[in-house]
C-alpha atoms as a PDB file:
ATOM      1  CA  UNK A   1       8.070  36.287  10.062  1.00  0.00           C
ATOM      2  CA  UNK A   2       8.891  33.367   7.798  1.00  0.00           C
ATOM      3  CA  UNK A   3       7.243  29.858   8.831  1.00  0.00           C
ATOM      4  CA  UNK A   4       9.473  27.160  10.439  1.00  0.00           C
ATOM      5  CA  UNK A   5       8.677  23.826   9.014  1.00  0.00           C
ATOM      6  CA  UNK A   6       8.101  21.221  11.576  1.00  0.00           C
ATOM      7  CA  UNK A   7       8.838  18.523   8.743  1.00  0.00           C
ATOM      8  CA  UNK A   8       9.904  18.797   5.226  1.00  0.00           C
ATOM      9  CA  UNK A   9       8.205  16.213   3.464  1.00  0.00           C
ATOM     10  CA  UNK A  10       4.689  14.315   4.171  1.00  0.00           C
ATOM     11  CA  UNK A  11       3.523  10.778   3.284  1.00  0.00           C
ATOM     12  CA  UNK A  12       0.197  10.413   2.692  1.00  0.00           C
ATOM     13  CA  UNK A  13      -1.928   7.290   2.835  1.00  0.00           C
ATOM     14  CA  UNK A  14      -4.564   7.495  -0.286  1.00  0.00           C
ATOM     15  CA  UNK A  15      -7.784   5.784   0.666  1.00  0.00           C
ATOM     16  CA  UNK A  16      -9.763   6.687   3.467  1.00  0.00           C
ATOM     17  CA  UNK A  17      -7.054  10.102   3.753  1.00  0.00           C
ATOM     18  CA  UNK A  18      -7.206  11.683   0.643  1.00  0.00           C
ATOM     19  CA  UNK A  19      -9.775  10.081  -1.476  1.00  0.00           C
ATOM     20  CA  UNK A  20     -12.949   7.578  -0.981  1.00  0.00           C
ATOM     21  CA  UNK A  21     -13.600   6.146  -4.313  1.00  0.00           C
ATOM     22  CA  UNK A  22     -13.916   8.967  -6.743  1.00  0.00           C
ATOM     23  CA  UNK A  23     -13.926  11.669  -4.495  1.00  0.00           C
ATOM     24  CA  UNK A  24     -11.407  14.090  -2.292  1.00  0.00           C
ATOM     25  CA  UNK A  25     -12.384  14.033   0.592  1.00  0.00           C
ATOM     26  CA  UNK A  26     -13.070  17.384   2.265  1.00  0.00           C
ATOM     27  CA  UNK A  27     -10.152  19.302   2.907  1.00  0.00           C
ATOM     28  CA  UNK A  28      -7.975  17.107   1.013  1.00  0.00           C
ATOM     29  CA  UNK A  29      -7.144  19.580  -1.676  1.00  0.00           C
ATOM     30  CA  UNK A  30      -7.130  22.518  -0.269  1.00  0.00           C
ATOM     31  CA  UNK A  31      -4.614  20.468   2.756  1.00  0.00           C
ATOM     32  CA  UNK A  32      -2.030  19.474   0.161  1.00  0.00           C
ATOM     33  CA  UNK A  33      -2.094  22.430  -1.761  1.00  0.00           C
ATOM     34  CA  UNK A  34      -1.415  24.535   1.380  1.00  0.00           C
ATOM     35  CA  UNK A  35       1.667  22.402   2.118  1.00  0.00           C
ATOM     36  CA  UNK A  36       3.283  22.372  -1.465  1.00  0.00           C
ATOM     37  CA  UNK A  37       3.274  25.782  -1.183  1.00  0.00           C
ATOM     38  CA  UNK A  38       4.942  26.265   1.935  1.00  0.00           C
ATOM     39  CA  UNK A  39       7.590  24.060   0.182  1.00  0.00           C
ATOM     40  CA  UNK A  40       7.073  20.825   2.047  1.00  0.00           C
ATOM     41  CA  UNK A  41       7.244  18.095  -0.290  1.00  0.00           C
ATOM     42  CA  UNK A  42       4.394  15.074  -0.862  1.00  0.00           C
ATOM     43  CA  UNK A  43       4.262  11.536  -1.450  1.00  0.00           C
ATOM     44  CA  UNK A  44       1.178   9.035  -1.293  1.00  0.00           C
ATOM     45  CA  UNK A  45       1.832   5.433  -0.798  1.00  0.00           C
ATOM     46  CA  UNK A  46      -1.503   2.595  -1.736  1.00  0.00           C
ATOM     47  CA  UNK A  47      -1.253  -0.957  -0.445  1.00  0.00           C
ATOM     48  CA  UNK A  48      -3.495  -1.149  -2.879  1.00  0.00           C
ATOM     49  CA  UNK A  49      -2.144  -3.641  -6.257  1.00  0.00           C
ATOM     50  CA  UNK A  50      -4.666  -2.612  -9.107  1.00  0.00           C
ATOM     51  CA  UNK A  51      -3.226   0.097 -11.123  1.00  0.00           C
ATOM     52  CA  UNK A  52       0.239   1.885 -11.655  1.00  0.00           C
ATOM     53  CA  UNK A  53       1.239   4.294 -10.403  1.00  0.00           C
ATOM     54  CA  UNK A  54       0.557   6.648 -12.749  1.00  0.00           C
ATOM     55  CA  UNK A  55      -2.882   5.646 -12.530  1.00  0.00           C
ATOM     56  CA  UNK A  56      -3.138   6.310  -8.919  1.00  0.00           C
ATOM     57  CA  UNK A  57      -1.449   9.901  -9.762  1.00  0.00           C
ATOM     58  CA  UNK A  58      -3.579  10.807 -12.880  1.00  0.00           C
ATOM     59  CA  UNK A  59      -6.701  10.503 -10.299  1.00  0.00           C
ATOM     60  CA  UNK A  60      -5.185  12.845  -8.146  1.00  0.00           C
ATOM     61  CA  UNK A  61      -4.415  15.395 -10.199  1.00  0.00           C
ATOM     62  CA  UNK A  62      -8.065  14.966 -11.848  1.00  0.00           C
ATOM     63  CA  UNK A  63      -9.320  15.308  -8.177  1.00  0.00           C
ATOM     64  CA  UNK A  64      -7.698  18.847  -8.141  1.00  0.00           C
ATOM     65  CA  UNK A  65      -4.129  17.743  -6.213  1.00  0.00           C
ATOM     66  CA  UNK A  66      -1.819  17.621  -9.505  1.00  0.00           C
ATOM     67  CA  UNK A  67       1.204  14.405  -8.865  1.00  0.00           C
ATOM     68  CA  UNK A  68       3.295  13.213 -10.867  1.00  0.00           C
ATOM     69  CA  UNK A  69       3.656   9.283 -11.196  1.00  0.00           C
ATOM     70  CA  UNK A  70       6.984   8.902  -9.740  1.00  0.00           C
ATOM     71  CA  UNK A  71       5.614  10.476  -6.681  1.00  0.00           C
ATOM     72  CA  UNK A  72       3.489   7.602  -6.030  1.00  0.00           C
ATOM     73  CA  UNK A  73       4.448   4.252  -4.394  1.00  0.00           C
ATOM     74  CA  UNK A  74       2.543   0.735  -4.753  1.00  0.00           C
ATOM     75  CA  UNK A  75       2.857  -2.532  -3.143  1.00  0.00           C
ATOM     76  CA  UNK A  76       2.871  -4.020  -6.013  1.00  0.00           C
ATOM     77  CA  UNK A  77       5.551  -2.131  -7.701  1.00  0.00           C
ATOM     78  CA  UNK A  78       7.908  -2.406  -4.420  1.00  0.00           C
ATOM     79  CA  UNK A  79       7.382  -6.303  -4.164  1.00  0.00           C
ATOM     80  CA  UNK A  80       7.692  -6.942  -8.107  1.00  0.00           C
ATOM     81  CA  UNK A  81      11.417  -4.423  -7.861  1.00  0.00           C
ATOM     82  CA  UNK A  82      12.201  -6.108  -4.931  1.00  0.00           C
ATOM     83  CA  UNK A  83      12.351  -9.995  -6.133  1.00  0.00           C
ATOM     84  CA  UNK A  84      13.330  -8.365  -9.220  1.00  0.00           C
ATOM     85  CA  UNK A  85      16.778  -7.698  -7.429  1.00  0.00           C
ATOM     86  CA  UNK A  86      16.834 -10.664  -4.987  1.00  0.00           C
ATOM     87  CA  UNK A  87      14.762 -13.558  -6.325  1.00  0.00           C
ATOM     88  CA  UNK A  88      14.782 -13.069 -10.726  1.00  0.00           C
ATOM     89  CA  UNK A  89      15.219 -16.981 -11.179  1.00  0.00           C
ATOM     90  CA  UNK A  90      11.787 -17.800  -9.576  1.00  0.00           C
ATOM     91  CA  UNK A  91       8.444 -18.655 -11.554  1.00  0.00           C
ATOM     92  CA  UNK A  92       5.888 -16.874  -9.323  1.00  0.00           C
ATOM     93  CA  UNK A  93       2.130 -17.913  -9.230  1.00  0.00           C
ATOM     94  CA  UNK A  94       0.322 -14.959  -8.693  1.00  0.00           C
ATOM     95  CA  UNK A  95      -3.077 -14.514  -6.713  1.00  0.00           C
ATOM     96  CA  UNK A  96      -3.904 -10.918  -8.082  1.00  0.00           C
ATOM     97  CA  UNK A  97      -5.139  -8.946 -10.602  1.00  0.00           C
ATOM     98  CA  UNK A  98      -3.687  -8.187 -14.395  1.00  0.00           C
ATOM     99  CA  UNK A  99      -1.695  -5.135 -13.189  1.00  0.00           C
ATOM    100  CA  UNK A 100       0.485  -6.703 -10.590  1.00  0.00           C
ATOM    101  CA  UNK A 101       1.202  -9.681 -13.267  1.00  0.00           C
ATOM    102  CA  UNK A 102       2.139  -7.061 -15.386  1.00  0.00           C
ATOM    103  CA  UNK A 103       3.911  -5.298 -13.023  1.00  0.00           C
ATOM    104  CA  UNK A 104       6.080  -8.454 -12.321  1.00  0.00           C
ATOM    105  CA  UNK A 105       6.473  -9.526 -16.137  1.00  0.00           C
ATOM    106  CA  UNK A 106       7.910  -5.736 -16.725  1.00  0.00           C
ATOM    107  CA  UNK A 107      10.431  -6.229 -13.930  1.00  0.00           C
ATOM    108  CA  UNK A 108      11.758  -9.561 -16.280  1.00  0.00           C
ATOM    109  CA  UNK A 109      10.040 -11.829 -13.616  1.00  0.00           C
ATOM    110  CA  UNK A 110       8.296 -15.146 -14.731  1.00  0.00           C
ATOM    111  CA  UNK A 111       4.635 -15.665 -13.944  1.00  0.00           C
ATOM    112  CA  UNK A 112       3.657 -19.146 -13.648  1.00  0.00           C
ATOM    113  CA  UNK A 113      -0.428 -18.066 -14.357  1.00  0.00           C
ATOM    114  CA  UNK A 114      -0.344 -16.122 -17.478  1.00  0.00           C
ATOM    115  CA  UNK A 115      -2.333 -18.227 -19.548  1.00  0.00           C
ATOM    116  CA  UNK A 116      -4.284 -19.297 -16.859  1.00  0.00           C
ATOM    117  CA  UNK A 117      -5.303 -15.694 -16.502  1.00  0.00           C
ATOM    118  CA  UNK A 118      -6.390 -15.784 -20.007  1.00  0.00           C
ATOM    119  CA  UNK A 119      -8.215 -19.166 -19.735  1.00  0.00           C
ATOM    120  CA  UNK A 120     -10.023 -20.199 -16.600  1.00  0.00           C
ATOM    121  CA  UNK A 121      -9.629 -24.145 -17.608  1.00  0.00           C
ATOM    122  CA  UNK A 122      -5.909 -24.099 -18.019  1.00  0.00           C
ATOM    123  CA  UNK A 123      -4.491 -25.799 -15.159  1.00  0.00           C
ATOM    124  CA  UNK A 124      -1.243 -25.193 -13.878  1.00  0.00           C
ATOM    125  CA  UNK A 125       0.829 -27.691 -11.970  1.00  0.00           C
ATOM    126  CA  UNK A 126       1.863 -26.611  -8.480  1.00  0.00           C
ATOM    127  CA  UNK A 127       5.797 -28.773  -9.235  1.00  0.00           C
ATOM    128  CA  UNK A 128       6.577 -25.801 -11.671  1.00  0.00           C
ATOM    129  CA  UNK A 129       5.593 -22.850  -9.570  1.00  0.00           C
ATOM    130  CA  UNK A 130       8.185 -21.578  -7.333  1.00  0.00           C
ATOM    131  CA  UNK A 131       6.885 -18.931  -5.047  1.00  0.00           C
ATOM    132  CA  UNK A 132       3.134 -18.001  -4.158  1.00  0.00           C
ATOM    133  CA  UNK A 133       2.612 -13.950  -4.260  1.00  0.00           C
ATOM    134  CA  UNK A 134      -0.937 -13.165  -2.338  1.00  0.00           C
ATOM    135  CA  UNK A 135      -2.225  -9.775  -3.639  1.00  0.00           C
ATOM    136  CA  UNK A 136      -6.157  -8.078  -3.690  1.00  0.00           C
ATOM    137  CA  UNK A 137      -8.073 -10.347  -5.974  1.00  0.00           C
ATOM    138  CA  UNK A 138     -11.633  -9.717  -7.248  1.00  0.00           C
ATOM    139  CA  UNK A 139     -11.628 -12.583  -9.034  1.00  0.00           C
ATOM    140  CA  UNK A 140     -10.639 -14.805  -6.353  1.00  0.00           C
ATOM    141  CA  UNK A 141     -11.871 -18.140  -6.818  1.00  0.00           C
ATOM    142  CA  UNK A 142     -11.553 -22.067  -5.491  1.00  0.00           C
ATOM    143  CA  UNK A 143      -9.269 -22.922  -8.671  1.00  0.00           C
ATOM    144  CA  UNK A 144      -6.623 -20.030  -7.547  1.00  0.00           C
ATOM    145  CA  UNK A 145      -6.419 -21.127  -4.012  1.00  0.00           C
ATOM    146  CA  UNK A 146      -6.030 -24.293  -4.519  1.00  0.00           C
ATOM    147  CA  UNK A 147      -3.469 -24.225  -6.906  1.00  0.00           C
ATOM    148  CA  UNK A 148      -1.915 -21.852  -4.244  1.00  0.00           C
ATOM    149  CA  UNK A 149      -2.295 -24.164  -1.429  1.00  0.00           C
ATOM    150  CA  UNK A 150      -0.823 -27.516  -3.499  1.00  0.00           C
ATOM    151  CA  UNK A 151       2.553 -25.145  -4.250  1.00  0.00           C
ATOM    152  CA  UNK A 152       3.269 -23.779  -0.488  1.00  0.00           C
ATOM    153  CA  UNK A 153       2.209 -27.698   0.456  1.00  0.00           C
ATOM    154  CA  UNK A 154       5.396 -28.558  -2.074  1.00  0.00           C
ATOM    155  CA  UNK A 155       7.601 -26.098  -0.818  1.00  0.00           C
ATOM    156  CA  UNK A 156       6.912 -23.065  -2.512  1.00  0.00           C
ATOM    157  CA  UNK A 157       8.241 -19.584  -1.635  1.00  0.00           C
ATOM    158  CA  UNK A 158       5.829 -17.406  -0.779  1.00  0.00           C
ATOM    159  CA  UNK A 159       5.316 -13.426  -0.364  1.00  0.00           C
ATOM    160  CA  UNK A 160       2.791 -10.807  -0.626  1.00  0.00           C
ATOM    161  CA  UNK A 161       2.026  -7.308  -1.629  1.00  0.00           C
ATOM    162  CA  UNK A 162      -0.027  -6.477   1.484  1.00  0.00           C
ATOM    163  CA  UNK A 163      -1.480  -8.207   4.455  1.00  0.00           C
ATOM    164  CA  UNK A 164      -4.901  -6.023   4.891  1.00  0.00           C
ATOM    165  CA  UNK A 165      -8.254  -7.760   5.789  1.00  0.00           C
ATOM    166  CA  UNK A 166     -10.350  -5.486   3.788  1.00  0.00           C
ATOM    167  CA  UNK A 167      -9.808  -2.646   1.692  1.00  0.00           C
ATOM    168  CA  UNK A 168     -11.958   0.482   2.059  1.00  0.00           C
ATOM    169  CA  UNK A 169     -15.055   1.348  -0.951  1.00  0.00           C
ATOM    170  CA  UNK A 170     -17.579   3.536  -1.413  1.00  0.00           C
ATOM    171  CA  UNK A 171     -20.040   0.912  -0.776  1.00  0.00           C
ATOM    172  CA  UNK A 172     -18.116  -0.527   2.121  1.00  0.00           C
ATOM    173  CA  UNK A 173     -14.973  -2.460   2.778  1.00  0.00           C
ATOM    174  CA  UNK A 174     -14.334  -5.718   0.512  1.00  0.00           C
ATOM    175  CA  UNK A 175     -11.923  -8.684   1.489  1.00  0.00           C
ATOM    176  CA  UNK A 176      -8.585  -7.882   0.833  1.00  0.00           C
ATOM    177  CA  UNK A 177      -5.711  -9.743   0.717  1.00  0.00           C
ATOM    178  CA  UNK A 178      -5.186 -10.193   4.062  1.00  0.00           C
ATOM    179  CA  UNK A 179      -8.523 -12.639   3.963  1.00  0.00           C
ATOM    180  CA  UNK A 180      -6.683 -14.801   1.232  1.00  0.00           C
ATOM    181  CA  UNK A 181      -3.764 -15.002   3.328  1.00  0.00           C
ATOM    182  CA  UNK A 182      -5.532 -15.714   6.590  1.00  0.00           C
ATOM    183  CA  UNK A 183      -7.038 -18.787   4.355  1.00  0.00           C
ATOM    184  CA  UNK A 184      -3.886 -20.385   3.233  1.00  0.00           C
ATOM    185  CA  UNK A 185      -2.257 -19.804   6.679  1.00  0.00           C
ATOM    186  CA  UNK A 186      -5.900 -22.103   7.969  1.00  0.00           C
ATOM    187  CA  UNK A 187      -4.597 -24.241   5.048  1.00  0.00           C
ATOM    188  CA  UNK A 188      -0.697 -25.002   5.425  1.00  0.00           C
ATOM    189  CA  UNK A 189       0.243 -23.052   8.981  1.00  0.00           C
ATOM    190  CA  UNK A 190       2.551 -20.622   6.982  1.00  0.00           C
ATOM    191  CA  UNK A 191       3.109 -17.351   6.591  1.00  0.00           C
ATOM    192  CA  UNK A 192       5.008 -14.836   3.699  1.00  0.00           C
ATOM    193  CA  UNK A 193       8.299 -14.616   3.961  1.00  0.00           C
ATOM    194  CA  UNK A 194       7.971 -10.874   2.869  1.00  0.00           C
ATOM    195  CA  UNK A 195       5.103  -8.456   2.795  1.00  0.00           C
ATOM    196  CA  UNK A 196       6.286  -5.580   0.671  1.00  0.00           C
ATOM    197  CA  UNK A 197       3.481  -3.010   1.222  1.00  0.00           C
ATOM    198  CA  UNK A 198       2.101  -1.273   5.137  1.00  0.00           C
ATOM    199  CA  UNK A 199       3.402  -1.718   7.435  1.00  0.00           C
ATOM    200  CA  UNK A 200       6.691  -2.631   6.412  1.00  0.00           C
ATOM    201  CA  UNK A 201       9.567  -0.956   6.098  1.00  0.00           C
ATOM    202  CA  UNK A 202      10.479  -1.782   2.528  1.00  0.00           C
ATOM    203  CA  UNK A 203       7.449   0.553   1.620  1.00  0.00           C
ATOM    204  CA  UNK A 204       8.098   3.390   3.343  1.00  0.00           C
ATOM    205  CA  UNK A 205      12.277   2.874   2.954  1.00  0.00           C
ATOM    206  CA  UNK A 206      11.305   3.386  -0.926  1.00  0.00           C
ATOM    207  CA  UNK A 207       9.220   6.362  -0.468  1.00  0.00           C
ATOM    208  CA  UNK A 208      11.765   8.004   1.405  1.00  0.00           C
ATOM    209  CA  UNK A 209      14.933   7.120  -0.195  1.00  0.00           C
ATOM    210  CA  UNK A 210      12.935   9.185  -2.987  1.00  0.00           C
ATOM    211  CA  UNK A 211      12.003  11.972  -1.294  1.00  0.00           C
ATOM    212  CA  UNK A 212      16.062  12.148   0.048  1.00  0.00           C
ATOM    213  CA  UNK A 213      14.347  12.935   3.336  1.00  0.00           C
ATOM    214  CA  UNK A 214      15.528  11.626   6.818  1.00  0.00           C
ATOM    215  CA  UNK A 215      12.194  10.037   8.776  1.00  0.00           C
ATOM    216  CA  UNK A 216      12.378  12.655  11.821  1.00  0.00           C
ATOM    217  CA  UNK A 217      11.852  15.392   9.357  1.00  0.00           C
ATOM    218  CA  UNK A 218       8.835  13.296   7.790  1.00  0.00           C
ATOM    219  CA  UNK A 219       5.434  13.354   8.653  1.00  0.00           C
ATOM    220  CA  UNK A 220       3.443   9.775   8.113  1.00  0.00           C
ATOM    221  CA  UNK A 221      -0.446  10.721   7.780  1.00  0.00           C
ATOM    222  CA  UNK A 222      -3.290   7.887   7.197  1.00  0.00           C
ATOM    223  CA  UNK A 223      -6.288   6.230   8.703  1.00  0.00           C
ATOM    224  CA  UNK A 224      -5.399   2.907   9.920  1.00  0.00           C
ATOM    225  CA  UNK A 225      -3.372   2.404  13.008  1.00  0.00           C
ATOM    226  CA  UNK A 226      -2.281  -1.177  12.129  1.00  0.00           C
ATOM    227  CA  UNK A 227      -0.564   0.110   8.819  1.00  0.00           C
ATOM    228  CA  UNK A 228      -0.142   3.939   8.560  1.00  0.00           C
ATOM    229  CA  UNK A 229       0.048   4.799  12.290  1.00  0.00           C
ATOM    230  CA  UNK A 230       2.424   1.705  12.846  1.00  0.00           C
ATOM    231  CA  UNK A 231       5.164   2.092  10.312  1.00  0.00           C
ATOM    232  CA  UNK A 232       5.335   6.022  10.440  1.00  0.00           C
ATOM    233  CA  UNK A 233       6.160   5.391  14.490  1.00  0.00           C
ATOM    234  CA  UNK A 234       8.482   2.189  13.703  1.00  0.00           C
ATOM    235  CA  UNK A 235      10.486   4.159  11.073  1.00  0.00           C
ATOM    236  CA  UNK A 236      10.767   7.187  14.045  1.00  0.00           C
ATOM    237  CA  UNK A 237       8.565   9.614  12.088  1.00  0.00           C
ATOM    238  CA  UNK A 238       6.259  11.672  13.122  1.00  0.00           C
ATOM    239  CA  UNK A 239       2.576  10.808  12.649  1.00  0.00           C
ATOM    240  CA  UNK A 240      -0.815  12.233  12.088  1.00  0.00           C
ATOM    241  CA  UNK A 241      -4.264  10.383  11.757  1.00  0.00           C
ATOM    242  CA  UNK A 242      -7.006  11.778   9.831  1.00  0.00           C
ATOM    243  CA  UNK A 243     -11.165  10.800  11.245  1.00  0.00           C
ATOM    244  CA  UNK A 244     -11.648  11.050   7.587  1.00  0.00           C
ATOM    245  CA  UNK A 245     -11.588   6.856   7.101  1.00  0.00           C
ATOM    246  CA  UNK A 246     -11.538   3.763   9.408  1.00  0.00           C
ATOM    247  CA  UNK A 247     -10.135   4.992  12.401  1.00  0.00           C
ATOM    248  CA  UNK A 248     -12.301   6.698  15.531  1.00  0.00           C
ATOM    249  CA  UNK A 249     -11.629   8.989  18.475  1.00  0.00           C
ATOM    250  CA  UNK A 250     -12.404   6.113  20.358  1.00  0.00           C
ATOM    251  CA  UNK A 251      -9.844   3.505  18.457  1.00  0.00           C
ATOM    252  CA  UNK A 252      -7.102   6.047  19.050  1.00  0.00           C
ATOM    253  CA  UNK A 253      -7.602   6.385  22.521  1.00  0.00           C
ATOM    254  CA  UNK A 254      -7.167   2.895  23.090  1.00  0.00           C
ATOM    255  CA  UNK A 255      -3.402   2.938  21.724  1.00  0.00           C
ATOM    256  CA  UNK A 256      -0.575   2.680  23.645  1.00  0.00           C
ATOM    257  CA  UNK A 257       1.306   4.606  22.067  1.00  0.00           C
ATOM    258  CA  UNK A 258      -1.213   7.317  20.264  1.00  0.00           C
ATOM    259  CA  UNK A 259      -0.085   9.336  16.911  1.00  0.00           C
ATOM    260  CA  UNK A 260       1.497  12.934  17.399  1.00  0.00           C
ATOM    261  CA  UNK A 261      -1.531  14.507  15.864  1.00  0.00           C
ATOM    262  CA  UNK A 262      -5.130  13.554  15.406  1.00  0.00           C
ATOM    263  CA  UNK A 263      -6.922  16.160  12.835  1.00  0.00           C
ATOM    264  CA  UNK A 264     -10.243  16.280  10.939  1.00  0.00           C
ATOM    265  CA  UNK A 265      -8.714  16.457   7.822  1.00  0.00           C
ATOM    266  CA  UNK A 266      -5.595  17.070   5.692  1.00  0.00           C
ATOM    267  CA  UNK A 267      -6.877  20.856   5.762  1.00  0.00           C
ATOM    268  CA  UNK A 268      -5.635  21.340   9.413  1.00  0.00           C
ATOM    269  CA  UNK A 269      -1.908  19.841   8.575  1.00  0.00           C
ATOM    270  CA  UNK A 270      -0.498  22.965   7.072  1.00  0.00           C
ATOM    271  CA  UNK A 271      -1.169  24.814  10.526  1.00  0.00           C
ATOM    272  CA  UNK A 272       0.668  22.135  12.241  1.00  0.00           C
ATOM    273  CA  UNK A 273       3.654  21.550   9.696  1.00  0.00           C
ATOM    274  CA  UNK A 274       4.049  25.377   8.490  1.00  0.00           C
ATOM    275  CA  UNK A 275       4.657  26.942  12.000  1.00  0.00           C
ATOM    276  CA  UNK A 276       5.436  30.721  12.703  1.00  0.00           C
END
């Protein structure tokens, strides 16, 4: 007897469900490849703004789960399409990392730091910066938030690619950009206008519209409740969390509203999704 598909596409979170810094985590390939073959299709979605896309997808496929790069969604390359169609006139002072500036340059935008990146002494003036976008930023440092701060103080529009407060490594979790924004909130009582990666919708609406899949016949799966778990139920998808990264038994049973399916790993989704 042929399987009945429960869903027909999955959405995977990357970190903490499929990989942990250079490594699948158990089950993940075999999980995905079990899937694909029963004809359910795959996307992964990254709050994370440090690479393209088809950076994030040439690790996969060297980690043994082969993706192309269009089947991968940023933050980063949601927020820079997004005020690409909505807000083009606006200089944008970015608090991130060289990819996301380039990711915002390629969509036409102007980015008020550019030389700045290039030279720490340059010193831009907050009266020709129009909009503030937060992102991850290693090389955070007092110069960047201040110029920040003195452009919401004047007005400023401001938005950001994601709103996490730390952002899972091998070694442990580092400060994401959640942290940054939690500072300039301290700072001027304000928060972005738009956050373009987990939870919201604007995310998970462009993973979707790409799949051409309706959310109940999608299955969200990642580790964190506050993100993953969150928009997958918002959107009215169905929703699976993996103890593979931040989230514990004892977390989930604290929810409200808990996820359809908790599993040990991606390994045990194809038994759920692919039923007989």
């Amino acid at each position: 007897m042929a399987s009945k598909l429960l869903v027909d596409a999955v959405v995977f979170d990357l970190d903490g469900t499929v990989y942990l810094g250079e490594a699948a985590l158990p089950g993940a390939v075999e999980g995905v490849a079990a899937l694909r073959a029963a004809g359910v299709r795959t996307m992964f979605v990254s709050n994370k703004p440090l690479e393209p896309r088809e950076a994030y997808a040439a690790k996969l496929t060297r980690l043994g789960i082969p993706t192309p790069g269009e089947d991968v969604i940023t933050s980063a390359f949601v927020l820079a399409h997004y005020l690409a169609a909505h807000e083009p006139d606006l200089c944008y002072y970015v608090i991130g990392e060289e990819y996301l500036r380039q990711e915002l340059r390629g969509s036409g935008l102007c980015v008020a730091d550019e030389r700045a990146a290039q030279d720490p002494k340059e010193v831009i003036e907050p009266e020709g910066i129009d909009a503030v976008v937060v992102a991850l930023d290693r090389t955070l440092d007092y110069r960047k938030l201040n110029t920040a701060y003195q452009a919401l103080r004047r007005g400023a529009r401001f938005f950001a690619t994601n709103a996490d407060d730390a952002c899972p490594m091998p070694g442990g979790a580092i400060p994401d950009a959640g942290a940054t924004l939690a500072a300039l909130h301290q700072l001027t009582r304000r928060r972005p206008e738009l956050v373009a990666g987990k939870p919201s919708p604007l995310i998970l609406g462009t993973a979707l519209d790409r799949l051409g899949v309706p959310p109940a016949r999608c299955l969200m799966v990642g580790d964190r409740l506050e993100t993953d778990l969150r928009m997958g139920q918002e959107a009215g998808m169905l929703t699976a969390v993996p103890l593979t990264g931040v989230s514990t038994l004892e977390d989930i049973s604290r929810l409200e509203r808990p996820p359809d399916f908790v599993i040990n790993g991606l390994h045990d989704l194809a038994p759920i999704v692919c039923r007989s």
